[in-house]
N, C-alpha and C. Protein backbone atom coordinates (compact mmCIF):
# COMPACT_ATOMS: atom_id res chain seq x y z
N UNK A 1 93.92 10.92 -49.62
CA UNK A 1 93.41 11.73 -50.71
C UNK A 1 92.28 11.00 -51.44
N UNK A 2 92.21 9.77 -51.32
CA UNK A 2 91.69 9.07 -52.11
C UNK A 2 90.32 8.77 -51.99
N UNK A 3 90.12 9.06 -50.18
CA UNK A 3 88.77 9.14 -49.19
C UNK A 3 88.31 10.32 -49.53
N UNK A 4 88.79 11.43 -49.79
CA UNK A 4 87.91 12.46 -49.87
C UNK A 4 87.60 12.38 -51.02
N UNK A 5 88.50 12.43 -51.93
CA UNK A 5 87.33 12.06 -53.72
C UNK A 5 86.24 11.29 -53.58
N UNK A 6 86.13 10.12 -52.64
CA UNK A 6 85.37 9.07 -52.85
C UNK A 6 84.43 9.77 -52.08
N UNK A 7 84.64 10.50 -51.40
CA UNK A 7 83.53 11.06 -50.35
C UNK A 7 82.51 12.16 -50.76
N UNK A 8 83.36 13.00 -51.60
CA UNK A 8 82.98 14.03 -52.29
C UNK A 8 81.86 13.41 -53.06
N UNK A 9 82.68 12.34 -53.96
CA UNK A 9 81.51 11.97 -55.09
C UNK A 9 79.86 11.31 -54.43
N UNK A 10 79.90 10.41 -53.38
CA UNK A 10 79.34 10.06 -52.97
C UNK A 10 78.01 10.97 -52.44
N UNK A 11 78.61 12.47 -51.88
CA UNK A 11 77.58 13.51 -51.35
C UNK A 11 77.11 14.13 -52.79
N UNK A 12 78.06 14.30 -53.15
CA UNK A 12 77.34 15.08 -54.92
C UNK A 12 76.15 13.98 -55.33
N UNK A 13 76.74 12.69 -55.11
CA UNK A 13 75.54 11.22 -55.68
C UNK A 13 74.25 11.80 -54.74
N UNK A 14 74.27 11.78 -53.73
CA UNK A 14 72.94 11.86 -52.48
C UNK A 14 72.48 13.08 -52.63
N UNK A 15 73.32 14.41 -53.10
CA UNK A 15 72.91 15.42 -53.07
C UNK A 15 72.72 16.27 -54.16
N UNK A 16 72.57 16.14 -55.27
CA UNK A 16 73.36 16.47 -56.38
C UNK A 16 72.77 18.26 -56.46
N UNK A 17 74.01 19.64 -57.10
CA UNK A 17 73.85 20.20 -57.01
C UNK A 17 72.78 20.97 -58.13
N UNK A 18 72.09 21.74 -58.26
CA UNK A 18 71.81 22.46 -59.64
C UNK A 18 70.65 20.95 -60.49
N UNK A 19 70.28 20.44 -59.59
CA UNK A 19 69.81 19.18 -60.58
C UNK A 19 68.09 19.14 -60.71
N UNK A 20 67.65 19.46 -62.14
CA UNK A 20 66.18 19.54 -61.79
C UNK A 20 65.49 20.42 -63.33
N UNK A 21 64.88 21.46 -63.24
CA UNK A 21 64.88 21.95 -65.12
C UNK A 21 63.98 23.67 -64.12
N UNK A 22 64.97 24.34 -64.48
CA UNK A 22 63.97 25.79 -64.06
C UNK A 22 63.28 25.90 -65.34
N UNK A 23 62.13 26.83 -64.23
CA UNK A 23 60.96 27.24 -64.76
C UNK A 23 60.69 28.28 -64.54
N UNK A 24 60.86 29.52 -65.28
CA UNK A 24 60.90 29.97 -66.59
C UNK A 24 62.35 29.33 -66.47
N UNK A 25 62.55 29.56 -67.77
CA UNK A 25 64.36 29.74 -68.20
C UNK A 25 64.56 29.85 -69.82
N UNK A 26 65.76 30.52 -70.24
CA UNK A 26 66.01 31.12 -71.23
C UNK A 26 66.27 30.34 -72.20
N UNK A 27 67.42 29.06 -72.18
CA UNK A 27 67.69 28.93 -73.16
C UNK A 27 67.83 26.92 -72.49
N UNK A 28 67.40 26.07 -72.94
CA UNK A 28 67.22 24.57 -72.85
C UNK A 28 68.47 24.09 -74.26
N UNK A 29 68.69 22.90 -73.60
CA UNK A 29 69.82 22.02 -74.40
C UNK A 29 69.56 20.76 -73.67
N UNK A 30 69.69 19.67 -75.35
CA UNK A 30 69.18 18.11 -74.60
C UNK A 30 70.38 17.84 -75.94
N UNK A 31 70.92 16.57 -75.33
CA UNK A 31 71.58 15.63 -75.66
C UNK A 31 71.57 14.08 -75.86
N UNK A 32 72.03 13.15 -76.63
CA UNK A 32 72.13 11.86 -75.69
C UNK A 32 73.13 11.05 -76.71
N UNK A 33 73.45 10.15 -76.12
CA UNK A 33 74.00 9.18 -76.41
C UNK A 33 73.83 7.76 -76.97
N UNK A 34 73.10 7.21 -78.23
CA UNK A 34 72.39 6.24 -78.69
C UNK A 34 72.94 5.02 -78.52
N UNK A 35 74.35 4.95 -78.68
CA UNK A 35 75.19 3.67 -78.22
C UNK A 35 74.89 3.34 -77.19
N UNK A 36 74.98 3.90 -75.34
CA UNK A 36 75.02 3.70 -74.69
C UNK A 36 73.92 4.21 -73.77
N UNK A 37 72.77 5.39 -74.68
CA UNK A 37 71.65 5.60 -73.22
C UNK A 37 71.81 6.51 -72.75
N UNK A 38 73.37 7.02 -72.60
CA UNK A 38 73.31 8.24 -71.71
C UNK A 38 72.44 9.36 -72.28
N UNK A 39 71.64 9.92 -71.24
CA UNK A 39 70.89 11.20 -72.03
C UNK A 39 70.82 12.67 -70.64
N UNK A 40 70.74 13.43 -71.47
CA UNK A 40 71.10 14.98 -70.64
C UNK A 40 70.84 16.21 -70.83
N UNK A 41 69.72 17.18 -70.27
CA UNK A 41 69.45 17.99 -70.35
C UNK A 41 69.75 19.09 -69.28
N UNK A 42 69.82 20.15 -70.17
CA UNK A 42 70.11 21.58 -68.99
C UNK A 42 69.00 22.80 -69.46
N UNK A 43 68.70 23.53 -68.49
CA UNK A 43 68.26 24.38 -68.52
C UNK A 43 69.01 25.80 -67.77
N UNK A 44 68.77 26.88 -68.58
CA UNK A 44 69.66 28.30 -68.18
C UNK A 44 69.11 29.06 -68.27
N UNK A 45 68.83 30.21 -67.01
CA UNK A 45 68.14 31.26 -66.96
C UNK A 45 69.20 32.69 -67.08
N UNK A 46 69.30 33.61 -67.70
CA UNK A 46 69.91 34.61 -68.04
C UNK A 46 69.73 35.98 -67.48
N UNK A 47 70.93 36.52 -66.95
CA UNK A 47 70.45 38.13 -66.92
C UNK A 47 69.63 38.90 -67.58
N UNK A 48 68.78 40.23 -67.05
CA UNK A 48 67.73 40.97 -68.51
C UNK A 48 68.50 41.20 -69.47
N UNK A 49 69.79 41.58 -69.43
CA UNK A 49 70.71 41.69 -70.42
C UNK A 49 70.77 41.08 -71.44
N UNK A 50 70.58 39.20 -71.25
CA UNK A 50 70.43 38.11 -71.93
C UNK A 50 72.60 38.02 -72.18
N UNK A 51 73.14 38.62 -71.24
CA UNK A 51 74.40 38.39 -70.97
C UNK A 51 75.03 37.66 -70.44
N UNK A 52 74.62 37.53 -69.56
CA UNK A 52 75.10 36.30 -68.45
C UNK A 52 74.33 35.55 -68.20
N UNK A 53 74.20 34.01 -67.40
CA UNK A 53 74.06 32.62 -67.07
C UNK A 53 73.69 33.48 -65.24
N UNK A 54 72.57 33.44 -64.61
CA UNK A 54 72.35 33.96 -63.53
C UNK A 54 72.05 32.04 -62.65
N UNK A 55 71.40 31.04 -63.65
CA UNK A 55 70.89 30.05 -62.81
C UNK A 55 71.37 29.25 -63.91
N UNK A 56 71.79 27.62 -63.23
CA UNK A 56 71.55 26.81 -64.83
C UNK A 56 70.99 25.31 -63.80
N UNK A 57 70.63 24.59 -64.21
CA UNK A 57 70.15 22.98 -63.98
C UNK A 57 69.81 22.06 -64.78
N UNK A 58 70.34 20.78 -64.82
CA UNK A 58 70.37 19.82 -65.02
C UNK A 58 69.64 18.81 -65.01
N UNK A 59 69.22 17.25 -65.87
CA UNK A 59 68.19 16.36 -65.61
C UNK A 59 69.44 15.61 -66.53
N UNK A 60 69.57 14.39 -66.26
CA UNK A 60 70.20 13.23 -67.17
C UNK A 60 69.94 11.80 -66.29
N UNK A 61 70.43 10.96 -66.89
CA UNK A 61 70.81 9.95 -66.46
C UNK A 61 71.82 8.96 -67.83
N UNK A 62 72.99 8.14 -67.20
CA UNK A 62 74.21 7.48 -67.33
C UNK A 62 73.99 6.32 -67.86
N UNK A 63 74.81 5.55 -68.30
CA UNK A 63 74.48 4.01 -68.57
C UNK A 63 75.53 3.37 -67.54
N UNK A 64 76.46 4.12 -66.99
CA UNK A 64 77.76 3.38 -66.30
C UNK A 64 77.47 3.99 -65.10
């Protein structure tokens, strides 16, 4: 069990999903973490409705 977590994480590391900032998109959110560096942004593109989450992506980077 312990190989496939490690394996999993490893392809998400090389591959990562959703990771990048669309363009157009509806609604942006940034974060970070001053203690430690971590910092993180998403971007979300919305139905015409402005109801639903149709796309979302990601940009960060970790201190750990």
């Amino acid at each position: 069990m312990d190989n496939l977590y490690r394996d999993f994480i490893l392809e998400h590391y090389r591959s990562p999903h959703n990771q990048g900032v669309l363009d157009p998109h509806d609604l942006q959110y940034a974060d970070s973490n001053p203690t430690c560096g971590d910092e993180m942004s998403m971007t979300l593109r919305l139905d015409a409705a402005k109801e639903r989450v149709t796309d979302v992506a990601f940009t960060g980077r970790g201190c750990a």
